[in-house]
Protein backbone atom coordinates (compact mmCIF):
# COMPACT_ATOMS: atom_id res chain seq x y z
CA UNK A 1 20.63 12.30 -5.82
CA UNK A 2 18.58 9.00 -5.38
CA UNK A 3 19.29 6.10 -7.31
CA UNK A 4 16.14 4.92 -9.28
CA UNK A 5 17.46 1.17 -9.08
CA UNK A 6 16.78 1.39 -5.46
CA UNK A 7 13.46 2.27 -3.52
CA UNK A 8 13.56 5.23 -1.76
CA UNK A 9 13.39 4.78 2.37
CA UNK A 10 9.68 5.86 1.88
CA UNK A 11 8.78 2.65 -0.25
CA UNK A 12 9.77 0.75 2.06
CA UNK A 13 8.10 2.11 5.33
CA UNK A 14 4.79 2.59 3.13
CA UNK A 15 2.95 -0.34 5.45
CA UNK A 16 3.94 1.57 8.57
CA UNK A 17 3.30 4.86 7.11
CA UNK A 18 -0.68 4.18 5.92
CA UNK A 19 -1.19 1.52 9.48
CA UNK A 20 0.20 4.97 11.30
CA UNK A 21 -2.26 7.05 8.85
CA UNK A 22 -5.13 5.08 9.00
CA UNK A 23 -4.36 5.11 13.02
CA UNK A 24 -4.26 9.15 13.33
CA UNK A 25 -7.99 9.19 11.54
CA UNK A 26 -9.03 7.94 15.09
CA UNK A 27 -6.86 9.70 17.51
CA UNK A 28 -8.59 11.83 20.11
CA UNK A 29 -6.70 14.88 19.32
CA UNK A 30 -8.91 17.01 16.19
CA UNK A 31 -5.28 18.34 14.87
CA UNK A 32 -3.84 14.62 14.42
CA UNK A 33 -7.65 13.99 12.74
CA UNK A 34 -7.48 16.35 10.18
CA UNK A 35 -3.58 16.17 9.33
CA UNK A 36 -4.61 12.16 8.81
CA UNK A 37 -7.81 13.12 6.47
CA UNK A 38 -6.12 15.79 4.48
CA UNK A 39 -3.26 13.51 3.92
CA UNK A 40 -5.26 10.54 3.16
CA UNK A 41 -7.36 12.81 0.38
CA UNK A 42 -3.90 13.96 -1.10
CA UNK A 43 -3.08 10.40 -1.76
CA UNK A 44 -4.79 10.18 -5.80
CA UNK A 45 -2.23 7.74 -7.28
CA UNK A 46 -4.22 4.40 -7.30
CA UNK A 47 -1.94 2.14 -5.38
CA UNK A 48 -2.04 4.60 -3.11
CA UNK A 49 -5.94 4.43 -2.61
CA UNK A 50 -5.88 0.82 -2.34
CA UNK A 51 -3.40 0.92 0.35
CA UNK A 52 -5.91 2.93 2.30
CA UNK A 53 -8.74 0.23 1.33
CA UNK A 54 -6.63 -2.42 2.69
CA UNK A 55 -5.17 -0.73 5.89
CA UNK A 56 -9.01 -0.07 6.95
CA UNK A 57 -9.02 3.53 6.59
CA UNK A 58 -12.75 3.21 5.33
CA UNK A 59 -13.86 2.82 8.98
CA UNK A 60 -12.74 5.82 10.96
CA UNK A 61 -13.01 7.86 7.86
CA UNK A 62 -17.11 6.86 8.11
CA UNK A 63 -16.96 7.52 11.59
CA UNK A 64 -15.69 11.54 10.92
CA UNK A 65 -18.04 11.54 8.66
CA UNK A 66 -20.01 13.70 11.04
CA UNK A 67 -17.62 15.52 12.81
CA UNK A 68 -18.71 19.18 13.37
CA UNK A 69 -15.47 20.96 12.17
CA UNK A 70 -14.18 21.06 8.95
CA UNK A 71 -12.61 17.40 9.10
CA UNK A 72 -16.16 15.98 8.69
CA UNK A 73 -16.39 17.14 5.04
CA UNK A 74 -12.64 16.57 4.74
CA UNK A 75 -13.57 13.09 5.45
CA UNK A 76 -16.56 12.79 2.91
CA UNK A 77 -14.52 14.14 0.03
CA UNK A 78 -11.79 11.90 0.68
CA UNK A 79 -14.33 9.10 0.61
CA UNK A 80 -15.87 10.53 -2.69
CA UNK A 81 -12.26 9.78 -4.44
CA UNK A 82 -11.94 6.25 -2.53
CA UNK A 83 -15.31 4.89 -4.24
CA UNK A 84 -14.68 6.78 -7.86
CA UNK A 85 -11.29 4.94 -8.41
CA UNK A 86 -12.00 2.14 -11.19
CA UNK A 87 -10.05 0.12 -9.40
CA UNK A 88 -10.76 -0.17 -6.04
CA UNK A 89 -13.85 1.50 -5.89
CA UNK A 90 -16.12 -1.90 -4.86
CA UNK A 91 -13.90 -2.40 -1.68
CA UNK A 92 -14.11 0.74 -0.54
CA UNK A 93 -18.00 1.23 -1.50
CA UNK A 94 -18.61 -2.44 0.51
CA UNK A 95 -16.53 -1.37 3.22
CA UNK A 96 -18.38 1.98 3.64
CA UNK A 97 -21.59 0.19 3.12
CA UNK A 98 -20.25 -2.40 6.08
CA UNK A 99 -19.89 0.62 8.24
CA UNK A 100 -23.61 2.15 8.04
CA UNK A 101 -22.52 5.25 5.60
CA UNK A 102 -25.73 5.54 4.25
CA UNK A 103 -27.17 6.67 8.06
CA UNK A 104 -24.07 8.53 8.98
CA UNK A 105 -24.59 10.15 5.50
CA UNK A 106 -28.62 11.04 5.79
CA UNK A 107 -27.61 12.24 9.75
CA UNK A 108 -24.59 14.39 8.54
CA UNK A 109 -26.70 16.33 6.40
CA UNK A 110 -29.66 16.71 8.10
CA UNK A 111 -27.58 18.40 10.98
CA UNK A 112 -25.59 20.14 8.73
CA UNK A 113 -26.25 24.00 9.77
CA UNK A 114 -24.51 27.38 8.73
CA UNK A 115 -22.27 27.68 5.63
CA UNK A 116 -20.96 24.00 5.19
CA UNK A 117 -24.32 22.45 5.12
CA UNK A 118 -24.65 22.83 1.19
CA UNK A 119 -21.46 21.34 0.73
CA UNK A 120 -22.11 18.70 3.80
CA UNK A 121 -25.56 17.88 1.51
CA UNK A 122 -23.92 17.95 -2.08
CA UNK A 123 -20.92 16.10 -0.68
CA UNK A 124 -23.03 13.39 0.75
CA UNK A 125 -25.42 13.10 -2.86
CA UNK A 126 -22.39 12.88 -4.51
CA UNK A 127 -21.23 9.59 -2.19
CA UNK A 128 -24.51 7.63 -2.12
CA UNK A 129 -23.95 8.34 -5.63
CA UNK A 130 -21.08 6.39 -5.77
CA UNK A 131 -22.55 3.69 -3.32
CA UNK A 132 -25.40 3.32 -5.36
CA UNK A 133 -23.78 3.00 -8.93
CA UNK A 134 -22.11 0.00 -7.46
CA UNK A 135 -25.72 -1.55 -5.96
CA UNK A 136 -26.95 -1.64 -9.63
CA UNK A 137 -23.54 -3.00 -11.48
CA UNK A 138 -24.33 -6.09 -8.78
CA UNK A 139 -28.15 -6.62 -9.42
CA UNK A 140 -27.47 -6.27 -13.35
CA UNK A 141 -24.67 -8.02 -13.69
CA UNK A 142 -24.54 -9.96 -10.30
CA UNK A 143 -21.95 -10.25 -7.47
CA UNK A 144 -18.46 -9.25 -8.71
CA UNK A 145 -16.03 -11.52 -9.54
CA UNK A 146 -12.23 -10.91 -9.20
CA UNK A 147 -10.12 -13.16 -11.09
């Protein structure tokens, strides 16, 4: 049994472990692609998220935005729960914003064909969504302003 004075081995490789995640969202190889974007969407605790924010996993994940198998709406719901966390949510939206989601979004579901492009389309609503609720917090209540 593990002592719950110390942290486990995990805790203390989690730097390595998300650099090494965030790395395998831009490997050549499709397998190590979607192994890294289902992973990074099973991570829901929220200093889990903001790990990801902080490691730059916002940038490839953009970038598979796209991608014609079924890591490219992998990588759109995983970016749904990065910009709906209370807490981080502003990084990650200005970080996607930084990396042209809006066009990769719009181009996604316009060549969205067959049986995922409904879920391609509502998947991508349901982001600018999320990009968009943050664009109107900062022109009503101005830039944010961490203390």
């Amino acid at each position: 049994q593990k002592s719950t004075n110390q942290p486990s081995k995990e805790m203390d490789n989690d730097p390595v472990l998300y650099a090494e995640l965030v790395e395998f969202l831009s490997s050549n190889r499709d397998d190590l692609k979607l192994a890294a974007v289902q992973s990074a969407l099973a991570i829901t605790d929220r200093d889990g998220m903001e790990k990801l924010i902080q490691h730059k996993a916002i940038a490839p994940l953009t970038r598979l935005i796209s991608h014609p198998t079924k890591i490219g709406p992998c990588a759109i719901e995983t970016l749904q729960e990065l910009t709906s966390s209370a807490m981080s949510y502003h990084q990650a939206i200005e970080d996607c914003i930084d990396n042209n989601i809006i066009t990769r979004l719009t181009e996604s579901a316009i060549s969205s064909s067959g049986k995922s492009k409904n879920k391609n389309i509502n998947g991508a609503l349901s982001l600018l969504t999320n990009i968009t609720r943050m664009e109107r917090t900062y022109f009503l209540e101005g830039p944010i302003r961490h203390p």
